[in-house]
Protein backbone atom coordinates (compact mmCIF):
# COMPACT_ATOMS: atom_id res chain seq x y z
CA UNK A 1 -92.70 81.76 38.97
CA UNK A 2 -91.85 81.48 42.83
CA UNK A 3 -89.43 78.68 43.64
CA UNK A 4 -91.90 77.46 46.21
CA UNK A 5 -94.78 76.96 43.98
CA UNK A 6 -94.54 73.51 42.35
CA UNK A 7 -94.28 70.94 44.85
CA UNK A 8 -93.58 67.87 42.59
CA UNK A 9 -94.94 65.96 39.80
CA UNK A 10 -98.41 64.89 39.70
CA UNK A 11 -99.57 61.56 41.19
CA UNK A 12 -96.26 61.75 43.73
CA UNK A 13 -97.58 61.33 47.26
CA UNK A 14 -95.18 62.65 49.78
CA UNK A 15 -93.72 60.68 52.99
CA UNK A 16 -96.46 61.13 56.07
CA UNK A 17 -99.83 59.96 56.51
CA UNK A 18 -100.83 56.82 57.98
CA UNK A 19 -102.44 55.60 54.40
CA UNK A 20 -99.17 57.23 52.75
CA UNK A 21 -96.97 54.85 55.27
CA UNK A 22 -99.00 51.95 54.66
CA UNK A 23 -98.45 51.95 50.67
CA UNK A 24 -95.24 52.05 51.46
CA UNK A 25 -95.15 49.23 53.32
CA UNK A 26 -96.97 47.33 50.17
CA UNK A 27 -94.26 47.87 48.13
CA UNK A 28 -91.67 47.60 50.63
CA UNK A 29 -93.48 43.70 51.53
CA UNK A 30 -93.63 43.33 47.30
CA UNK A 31 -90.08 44.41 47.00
CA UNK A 32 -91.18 46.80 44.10
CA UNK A 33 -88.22 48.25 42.30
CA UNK A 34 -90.36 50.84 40.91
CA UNK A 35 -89.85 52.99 44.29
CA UNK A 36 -86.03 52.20 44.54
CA UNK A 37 -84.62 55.97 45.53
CA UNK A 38 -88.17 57.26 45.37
CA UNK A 39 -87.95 56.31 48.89
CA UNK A 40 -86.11 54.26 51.76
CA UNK A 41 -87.26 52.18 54.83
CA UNK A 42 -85.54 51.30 58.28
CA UNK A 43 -85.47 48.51 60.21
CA UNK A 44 -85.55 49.78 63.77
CA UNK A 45 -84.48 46.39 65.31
CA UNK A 46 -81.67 45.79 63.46
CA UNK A 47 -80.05 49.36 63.04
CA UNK A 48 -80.34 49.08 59.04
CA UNK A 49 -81.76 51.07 56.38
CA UNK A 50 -82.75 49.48 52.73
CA UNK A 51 -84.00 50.14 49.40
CA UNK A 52 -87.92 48.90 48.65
CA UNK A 53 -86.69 46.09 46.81
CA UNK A 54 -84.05 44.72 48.93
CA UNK A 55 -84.81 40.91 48.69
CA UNK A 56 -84.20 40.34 52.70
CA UNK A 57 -87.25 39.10 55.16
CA UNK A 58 -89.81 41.62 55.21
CA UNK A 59 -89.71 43.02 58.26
CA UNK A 60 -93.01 43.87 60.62
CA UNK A 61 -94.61 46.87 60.09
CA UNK A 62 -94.41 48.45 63.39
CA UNK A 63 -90.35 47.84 63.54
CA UNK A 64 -90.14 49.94 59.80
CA UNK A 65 -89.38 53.35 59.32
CA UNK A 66 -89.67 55.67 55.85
CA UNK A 67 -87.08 58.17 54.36
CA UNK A 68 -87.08 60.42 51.90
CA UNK A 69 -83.54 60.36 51.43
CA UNK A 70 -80.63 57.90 52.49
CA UNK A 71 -78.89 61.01 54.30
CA UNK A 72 -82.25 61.23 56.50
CA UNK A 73 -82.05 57.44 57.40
CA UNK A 74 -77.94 58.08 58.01
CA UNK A 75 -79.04 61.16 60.14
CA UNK A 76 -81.40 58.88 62.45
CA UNK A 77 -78.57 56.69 63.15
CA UNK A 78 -79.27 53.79 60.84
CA UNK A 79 -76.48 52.45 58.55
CA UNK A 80 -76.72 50.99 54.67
CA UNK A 81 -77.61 47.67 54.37
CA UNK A 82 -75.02 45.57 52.74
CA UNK A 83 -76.98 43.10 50.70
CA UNK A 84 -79.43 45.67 48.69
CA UNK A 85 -77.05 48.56 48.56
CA UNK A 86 -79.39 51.49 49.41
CA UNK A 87 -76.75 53.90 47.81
CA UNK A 88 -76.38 52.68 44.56
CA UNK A 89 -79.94 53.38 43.28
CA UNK A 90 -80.80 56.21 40.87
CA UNK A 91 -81.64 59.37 42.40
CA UNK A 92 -84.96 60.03 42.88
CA UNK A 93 -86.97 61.46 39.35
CA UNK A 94 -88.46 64.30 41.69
CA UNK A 95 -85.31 66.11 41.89
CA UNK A 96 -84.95 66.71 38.08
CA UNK A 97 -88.61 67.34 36.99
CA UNK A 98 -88.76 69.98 40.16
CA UNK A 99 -88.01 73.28 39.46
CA UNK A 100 -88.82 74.83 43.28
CA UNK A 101 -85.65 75.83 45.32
CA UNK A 102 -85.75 71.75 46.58
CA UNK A 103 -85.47 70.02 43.56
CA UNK A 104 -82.58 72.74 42.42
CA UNK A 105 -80.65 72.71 45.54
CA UNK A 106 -80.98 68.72 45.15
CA UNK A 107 -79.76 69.46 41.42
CA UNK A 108 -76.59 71.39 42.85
CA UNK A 109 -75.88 69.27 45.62
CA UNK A 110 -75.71 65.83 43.19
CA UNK A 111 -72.88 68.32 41.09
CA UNK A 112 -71.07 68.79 44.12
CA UNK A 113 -71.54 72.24 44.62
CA UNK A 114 -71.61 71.85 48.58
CA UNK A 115 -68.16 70.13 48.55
CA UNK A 116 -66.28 72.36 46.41
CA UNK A 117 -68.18 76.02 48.00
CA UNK A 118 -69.77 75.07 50.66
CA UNK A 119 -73.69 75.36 51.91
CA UNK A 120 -72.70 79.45 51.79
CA UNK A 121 -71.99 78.45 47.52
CA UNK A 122 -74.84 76.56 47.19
CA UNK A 123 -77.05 79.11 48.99
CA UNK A 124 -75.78 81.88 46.58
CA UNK A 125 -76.19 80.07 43.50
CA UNK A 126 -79.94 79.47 44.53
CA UNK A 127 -80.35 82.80 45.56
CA UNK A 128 -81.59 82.32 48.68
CA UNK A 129 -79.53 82.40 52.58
CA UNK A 130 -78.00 79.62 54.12
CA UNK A 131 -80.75 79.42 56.68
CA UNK A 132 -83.81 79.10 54.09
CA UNK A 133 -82.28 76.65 52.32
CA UNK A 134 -81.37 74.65 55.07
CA UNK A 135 -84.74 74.96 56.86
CA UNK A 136 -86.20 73.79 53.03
CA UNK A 137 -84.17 70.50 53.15
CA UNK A 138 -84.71 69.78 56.50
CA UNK A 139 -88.42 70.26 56.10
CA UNK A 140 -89.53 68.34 53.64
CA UNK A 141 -86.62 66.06 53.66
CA UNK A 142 -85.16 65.17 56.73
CA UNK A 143 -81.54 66.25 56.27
CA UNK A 144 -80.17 69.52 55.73
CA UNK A 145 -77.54 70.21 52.78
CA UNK A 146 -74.55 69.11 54.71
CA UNK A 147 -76.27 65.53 55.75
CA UNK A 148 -77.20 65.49 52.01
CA UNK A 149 -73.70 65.67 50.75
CA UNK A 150 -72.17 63.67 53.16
CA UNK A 151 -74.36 60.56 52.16
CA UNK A 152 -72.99 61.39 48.45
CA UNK A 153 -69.23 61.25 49.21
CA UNK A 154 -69.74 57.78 51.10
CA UNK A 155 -71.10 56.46 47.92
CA UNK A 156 -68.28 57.60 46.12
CA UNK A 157 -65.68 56.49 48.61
CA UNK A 158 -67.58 52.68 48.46
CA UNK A 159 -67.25 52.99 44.30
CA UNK A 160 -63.95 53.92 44.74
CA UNK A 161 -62.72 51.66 47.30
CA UNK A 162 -64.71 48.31 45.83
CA UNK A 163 -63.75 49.46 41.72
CA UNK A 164 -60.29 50.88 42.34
CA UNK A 165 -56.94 50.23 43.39
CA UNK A 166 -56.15 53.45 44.59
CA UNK A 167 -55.05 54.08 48.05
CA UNK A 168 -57.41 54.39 51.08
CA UNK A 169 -56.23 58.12 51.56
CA UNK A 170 -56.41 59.30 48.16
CA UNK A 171 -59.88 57.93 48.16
CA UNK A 172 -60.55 60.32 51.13
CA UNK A 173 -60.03 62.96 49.34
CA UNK A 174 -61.23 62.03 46.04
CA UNK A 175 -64.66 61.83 47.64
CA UNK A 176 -64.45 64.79 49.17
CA UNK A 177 -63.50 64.58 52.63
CA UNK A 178 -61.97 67.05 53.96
CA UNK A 179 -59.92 64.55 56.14
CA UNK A 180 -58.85 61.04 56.71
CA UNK A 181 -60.66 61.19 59.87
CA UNK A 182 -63.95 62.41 58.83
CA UNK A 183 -63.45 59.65 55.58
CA UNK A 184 -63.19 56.88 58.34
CA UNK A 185 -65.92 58.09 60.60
CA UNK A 186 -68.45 58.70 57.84
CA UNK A 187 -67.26 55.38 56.42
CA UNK A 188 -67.76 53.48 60.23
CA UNK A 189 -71.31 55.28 60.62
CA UNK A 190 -72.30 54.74 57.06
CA UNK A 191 -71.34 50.99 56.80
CA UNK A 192 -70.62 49.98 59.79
CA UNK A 193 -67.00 48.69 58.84
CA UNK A 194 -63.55 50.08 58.32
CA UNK A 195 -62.52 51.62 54.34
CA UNK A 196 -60.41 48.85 54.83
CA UNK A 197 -62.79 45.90 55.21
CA UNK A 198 -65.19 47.52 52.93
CA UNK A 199 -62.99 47.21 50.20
CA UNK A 200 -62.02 43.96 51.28
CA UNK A 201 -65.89 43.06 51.06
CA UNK A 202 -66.30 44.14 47.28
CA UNK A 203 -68.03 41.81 45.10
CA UNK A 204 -66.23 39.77 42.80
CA UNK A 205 -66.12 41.90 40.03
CA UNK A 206 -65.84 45.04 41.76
CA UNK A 207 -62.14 43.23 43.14
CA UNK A 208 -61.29 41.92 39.38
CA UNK A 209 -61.65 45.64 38.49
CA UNK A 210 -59.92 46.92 40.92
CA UNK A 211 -56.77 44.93 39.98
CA UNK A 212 -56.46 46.92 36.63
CA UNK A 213 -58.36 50.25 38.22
CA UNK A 214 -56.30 53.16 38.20
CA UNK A 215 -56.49 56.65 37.40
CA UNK A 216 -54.82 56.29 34.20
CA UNK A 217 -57.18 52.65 33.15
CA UNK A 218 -59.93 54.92 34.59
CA UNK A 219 -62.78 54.01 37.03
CA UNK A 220 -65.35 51.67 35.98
CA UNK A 221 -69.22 52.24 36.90
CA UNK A 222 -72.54 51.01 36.32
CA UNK A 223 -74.89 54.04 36.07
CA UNK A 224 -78.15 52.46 37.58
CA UNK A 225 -81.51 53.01 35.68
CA UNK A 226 -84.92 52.38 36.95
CA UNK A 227 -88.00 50.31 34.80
CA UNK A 228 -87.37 49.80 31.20
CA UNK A 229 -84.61 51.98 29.35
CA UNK A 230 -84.42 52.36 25.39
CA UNK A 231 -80.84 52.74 24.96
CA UNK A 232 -80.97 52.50 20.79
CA UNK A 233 -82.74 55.81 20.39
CA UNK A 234 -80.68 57.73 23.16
CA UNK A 235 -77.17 56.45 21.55
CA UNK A 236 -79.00 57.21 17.62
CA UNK A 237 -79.14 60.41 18.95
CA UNK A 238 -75.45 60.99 20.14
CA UNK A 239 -74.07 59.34 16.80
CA UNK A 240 -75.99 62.16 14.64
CA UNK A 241 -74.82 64.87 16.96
CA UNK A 242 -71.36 63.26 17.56
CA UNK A 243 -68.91 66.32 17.02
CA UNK A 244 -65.39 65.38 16.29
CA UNK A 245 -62.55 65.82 18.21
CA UNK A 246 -64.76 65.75 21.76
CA UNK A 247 -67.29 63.10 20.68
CA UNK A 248 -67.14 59.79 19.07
CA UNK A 249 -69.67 56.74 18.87
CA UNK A 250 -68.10 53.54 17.90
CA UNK A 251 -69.49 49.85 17.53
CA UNK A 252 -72.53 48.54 15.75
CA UNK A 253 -76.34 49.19 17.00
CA UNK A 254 -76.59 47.45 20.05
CA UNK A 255 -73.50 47.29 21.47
CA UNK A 256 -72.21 51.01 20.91
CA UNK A 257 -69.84 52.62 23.15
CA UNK A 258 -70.01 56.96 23.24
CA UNK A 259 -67.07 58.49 24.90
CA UNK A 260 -66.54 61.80 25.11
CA UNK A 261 -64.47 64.54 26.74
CA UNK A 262 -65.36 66.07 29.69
CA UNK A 263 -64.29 69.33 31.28
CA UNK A 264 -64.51 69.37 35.06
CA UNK A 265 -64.28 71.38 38.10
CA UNK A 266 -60.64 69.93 39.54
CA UNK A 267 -59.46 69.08 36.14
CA UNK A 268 -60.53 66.93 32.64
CA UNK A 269 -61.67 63.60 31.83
CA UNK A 270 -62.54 61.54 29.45
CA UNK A 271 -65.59 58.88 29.22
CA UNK A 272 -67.12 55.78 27.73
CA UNK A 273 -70.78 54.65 27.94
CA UNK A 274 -71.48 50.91 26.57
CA UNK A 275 -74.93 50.71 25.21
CA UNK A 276 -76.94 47.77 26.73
CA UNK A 277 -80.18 46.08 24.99
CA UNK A 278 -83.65 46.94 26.09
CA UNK A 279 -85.16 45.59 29.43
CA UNK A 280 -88.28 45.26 28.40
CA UNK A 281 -91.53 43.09 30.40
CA UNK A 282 -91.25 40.80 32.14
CA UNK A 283 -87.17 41.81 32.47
CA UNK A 284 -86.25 43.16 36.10
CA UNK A 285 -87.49 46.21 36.26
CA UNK A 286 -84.26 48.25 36.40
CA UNK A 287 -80.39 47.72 34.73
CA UNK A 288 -77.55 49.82 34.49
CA UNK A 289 -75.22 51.47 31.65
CA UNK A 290 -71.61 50.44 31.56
CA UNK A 291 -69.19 53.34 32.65
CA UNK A 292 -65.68 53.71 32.52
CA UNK A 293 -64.35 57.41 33.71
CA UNK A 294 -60.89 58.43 33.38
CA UNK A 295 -60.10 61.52 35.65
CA UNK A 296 -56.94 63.83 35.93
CA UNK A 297 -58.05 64.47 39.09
CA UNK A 298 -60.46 61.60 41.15
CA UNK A 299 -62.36 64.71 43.42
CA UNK A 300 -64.40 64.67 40.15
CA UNK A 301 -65.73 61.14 39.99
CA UNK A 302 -69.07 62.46 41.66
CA UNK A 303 -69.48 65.64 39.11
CA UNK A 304 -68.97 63.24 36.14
CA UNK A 305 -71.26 60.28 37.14
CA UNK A 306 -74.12 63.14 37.69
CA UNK A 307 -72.98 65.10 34.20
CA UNK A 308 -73.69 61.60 32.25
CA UNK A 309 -76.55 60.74 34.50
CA UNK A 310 -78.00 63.80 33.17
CA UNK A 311 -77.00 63.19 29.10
CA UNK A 312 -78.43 59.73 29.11
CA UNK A 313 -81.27 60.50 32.06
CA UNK A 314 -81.12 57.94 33.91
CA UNK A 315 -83.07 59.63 36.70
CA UNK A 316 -86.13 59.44 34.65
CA UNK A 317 -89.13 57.90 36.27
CA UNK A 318 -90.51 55.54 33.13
CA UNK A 319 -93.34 54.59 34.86
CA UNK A 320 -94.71 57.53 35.90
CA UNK A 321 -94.46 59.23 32.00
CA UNK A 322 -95.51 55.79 30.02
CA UNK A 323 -98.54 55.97 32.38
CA UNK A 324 -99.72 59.70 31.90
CA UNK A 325 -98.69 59.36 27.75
CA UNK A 326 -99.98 55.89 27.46
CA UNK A 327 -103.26 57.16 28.77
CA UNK A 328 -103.49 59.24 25.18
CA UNK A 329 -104.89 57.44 22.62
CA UNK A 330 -102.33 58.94 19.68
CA UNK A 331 -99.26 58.09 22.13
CA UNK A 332 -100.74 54.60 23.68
CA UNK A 333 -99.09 52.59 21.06
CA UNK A 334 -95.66 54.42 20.81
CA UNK A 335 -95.40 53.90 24.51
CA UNK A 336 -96.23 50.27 24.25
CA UNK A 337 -93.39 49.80 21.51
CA UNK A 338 -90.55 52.24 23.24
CA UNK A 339 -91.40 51.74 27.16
CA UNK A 340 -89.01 54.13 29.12
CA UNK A 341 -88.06 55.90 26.25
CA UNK A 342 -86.02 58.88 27.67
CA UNK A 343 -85.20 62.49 26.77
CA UNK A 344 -81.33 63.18 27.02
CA UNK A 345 -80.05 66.06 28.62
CA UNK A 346 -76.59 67.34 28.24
CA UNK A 347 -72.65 66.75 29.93
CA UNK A 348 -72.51 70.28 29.04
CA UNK A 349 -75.14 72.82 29.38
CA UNK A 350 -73.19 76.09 27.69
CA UNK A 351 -71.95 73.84 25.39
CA UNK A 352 -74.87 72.38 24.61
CA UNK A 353 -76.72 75.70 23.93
CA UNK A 354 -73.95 76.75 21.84
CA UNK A 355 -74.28 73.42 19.90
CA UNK A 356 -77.99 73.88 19.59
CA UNK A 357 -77.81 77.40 17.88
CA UNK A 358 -74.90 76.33 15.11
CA UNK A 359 -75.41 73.02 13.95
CA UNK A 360 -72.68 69.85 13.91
CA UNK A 361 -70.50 70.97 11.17
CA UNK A 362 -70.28 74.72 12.87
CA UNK A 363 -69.88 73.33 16.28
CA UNK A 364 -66.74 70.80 14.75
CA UNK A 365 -65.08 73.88 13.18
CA UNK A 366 -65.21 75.99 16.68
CA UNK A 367 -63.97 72.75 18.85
CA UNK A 368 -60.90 72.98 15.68
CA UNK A 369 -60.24 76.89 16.14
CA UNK A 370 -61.05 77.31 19.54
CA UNK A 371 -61.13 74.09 21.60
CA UNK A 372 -58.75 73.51 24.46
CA UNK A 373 -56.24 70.61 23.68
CA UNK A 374 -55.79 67.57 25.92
CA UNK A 375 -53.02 67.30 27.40
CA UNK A 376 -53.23 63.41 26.74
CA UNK A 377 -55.47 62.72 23.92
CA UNK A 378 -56.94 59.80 23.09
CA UNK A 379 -57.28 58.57 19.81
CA UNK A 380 -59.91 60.79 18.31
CA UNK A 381 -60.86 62.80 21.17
CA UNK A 382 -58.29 65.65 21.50
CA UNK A 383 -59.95 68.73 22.90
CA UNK A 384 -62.30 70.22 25.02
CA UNK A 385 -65.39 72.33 24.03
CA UNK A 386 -64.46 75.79 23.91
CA UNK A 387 -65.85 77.94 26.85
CA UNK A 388 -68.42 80.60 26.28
CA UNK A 389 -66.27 83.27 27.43
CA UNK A 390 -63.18 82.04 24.80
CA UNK A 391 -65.90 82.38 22.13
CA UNK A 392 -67.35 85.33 23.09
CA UNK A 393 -63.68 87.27 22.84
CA UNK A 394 -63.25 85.06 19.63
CA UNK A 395 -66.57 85.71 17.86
CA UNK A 396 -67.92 88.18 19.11
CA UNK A 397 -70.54 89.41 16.27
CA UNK A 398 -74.14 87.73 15.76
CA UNK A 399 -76.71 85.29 17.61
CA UNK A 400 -73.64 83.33 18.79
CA UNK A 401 -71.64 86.37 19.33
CA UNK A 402 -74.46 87.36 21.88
CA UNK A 403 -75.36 83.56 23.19
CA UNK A 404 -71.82 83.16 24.56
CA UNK A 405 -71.66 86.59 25.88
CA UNK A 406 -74.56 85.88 27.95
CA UNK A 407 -73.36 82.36 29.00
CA UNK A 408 -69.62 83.87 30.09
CA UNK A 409 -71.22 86.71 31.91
CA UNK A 410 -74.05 85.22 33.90
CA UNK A 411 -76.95 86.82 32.13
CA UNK A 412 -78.17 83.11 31.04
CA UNK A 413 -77.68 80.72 33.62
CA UNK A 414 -78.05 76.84 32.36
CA UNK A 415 -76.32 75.25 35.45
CA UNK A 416 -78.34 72.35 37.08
CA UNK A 417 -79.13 74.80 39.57
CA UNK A 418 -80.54 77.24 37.45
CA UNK A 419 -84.00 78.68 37.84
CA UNK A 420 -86.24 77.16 34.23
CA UNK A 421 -88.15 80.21 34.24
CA UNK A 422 -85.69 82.78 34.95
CA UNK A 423 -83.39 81.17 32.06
CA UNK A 424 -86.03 80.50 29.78
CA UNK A 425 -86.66 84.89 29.47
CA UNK A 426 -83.27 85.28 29.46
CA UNK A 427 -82.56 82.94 26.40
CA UNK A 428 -85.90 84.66 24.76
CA UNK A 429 -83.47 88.48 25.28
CA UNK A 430 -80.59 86.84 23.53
CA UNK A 431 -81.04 88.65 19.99
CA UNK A 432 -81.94 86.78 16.73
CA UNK A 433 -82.85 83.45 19.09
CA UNK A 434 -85.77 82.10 17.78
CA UNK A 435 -88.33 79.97 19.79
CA UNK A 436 -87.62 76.53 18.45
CA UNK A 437 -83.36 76.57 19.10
CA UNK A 438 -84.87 78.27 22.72
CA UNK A 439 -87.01 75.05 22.93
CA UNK A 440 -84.32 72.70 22.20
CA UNK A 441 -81.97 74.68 24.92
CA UNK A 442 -84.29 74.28 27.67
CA UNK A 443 -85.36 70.40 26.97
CA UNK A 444 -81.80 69.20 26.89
CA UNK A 445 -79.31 71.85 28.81
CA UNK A 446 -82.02 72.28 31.64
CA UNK A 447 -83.74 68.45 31.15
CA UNK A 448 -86.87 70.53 31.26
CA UNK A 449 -89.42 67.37 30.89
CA UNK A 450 -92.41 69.71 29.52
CA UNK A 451 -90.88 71.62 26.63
CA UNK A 452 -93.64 72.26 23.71
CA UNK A 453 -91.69 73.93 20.71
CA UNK A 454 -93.44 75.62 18.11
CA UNK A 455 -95.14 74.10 15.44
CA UNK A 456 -95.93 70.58 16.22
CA UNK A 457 -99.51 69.82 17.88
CA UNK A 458 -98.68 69.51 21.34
CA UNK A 459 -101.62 69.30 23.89
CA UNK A 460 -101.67 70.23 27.69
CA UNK A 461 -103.12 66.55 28.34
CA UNK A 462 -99.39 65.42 27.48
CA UNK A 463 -98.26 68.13 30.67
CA UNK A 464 -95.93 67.54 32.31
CA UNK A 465 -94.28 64.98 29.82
CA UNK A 466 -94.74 67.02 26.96
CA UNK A 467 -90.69 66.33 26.59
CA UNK A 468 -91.07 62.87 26.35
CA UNK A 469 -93.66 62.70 23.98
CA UNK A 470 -91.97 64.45 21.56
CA UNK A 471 -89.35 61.96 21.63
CA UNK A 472 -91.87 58.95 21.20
CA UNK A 473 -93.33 60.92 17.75
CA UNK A 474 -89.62 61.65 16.44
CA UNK A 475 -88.74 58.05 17.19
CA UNK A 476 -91.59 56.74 15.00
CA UNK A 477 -90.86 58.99 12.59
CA UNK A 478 -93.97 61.68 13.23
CA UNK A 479 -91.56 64.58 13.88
CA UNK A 480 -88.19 65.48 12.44
């Protein structure tokens, strides 16, 4: 399927249109979190940009301006508002249930792709040039892949400088700056302060971490969720699959912590994710996960955050899948007792697919014989998944033999760039990979959100949650 030939998921109107503009407005004048990322609004007369729910005076219609993104509100010359914090919101849902050449490059861009190879990288891994790619992003959202990127590494230099103690120029370049001169700049234009009294303007506990925020103590973070999110079954899910040595899940139901190791483009890292009790009605309709993120190297803070944004999916729109599933009479009252349940993705795509194909026990006995060793463990996590290409030298015979051959060499691409449709044929070419393990691959190493498997009775009314509902039968215990 082309990449230009699904435009989005059902029921999302686009930015434009007087009507369009005007329900905007409605929830901008409601301050409904519901849209928080989905969009952004300016203020012309005072120069500032905002989330929808940012609890300021409503401004007057004519005076407001809408975004699609806060790099298109940055490009136009307006700067984040300091009460609502129009950075800190989830990414918009869009970009992972998209699987056109937007929602990818979006994908890639979140990774950091366009900091570490440039818009040349991330024009290469989406297989397109620089030029259609940029025209793309411009198009339909206002800011090209540079702007895009750019917005991203101020939001990690304001995390870093408000939950951190490390120094203003090591932040530069931990975010991804290429200098201390751009850092400022973007910083000035961004905020409309210095690094200097934007750290200074952290909120309390943002400055009580930073006291005891290092590199070493690790970076604390609060991953930011929209609507309802039902943490029990996500962090059910990680104990079973916990392998040891690069996973563990410790605490008792409800107040869990998962850490895990992570292997990362500048260097390792290691991280812990506090489970948090339901928001359910009548709660605010958002929350966050507790983060903490310890880094060999900080230029990986933004690659992390998005690698557990993905595992726990915390880019999910809730409101949009309760209201297509709740709409089916067989689903309607598993939504109402699990609203927002999610469908977790993967830190790890290769790994995950390798996972997927041998089971826990076989996956904890290749981490033993073939897993990279931390140079700093810490306590039971000691290594790093094994990469496909190690596994591929090391066991090099059967389904896995051929799996990690494919991974290693590029044949099967699981990347969050990577085309669904192009990976899904390749995984069905991998010899003696059945249909259901191929399944399982493409709803959690490439968050596909409408994966049917075989067997169960899955029916196109469920499209394009079919993903979700799945999870919502095997959580009631319909569907092993």
């Amino acid at each position: 399927m082309s990449d230009f030939r699904q435009p989005g998921p059902p029921g999302r109107r686009r930015l434009g249109g007087v009507k369009d503009e005007d329900s905007r407005y409605e929830a901008v004048r409601s301050r409904d979190a519901r849209f928080d990322g989905v969009f952004f609004f300016a203020v012309e007369t005072t120069g500032i940009y905002c989330r929808p729910s940012c609890p300021a005076v409503t401004p007057k219609r004519h005076n407001v301006r809408f975004f699609a993104t806060a790099a298109a509100a940055q490009g136009s010359g307006f700067r984040a508002c300091r009460r609502c914090r129009p950075d800190a919101v989830p990414g918009s849902a869009e970009w992972n249930v998209r699987a056109d050449v937007v929602g990818r490059a979006m994908r890639l861009i979140a990774d950091g792709v366009v900091d570490r190879e440039g818009v040349a990288g991330l024009a290469a891994r989406l297989g397109y040039s620089a030029r259609q790619v940029q025209r793309q992003l411009t198009g339909e959202l206002g800011a090209g892949p540079v702007a895009l990127a750019r917005a991203q590494r101020a939001h990690a230099a304001r995390v870093l400088l408000q939950t951190t103690g490390l120094p203003v120029t090591e932040i530069a370049f931990a975010s991804g700056f290429a200098s201390v001169r751009q850092f400022n700049d973007t910083v000035r234009a961004v905020y409309a302060t210095t690094p200097s009294e934007l750290r200074a303007c952290a909120p309390r506990r943002g400055r009580a971490a930073a006291r005891t925020a290092t590199p070493s103590a690790g970076i604390p973070l609060r991953l930011a969720h929209r609507g309802p999110y039902q943490a029990g079954p996500v962090f059910d899910l990680l104990e079973r699959e916990a392998v040891p040595g690069i996973e563990e899940v410790s605490g008792s139901a409800g107040t869990r912590t998962y850490r895990r190791t992570l292997r990362l483009p500048y260097g390792t890292g290691i991280a812990a994710v506090a489970e948090r009790p339901h928001t359910g009605p009548g709660a605010h309709p958002g929350g966050w996960l507790d983060a903490r993120v310890h880094l060999t190297d900080p230029r990986d803070l933004t690659t992390a955050v998005q690698r557990l944004r993905r595992l726990f999916d915390l880019d999910a729109d809730p409101y949009a899948v309760d209201e297509r599933l709740g709409a089916d009479a067989r689903l309607a009252p598993l939504v109402a007792a699990r609203p927002g349940l999610r469908s977790p993705g993967a830190a790890d795509p290769e790994e995950l697919a390798v996972r997927a194909l041998v089971g826990r026990d076989e996956a904890a006995r290749l981490v033993e014989c073939y897993g990279k060793r931390l140079d700093a463990p810490c306590g039971t996590l000691t290594h790093l998944f094994p990469e496909a290409a190690v596994l591929a030298g090391a066991e090099p015979g059967g389904t896995l033999g051929a799996l990690t051959a494919a991974l290693a060499d590029g044949t099967v691409r699981l990347g969050p760039g990577a085309d669904r449709d192009d990976a899904r044929h390749a995984l069905a070419a991998v010899p003696g990979l059945d249909a259901r393990t191929i399944a399982g691959i493409r709803t959690r190493a490439l968050g596909d959100p409408d994966v049917a498997p075989p067997g169960p009775d899955v029916p196109d009314t469920w499209r394009p949650w079919r993903s979700y509902a799945l999870n919502h039968l095997r959580a009631a215990g319909e569907l092993e």
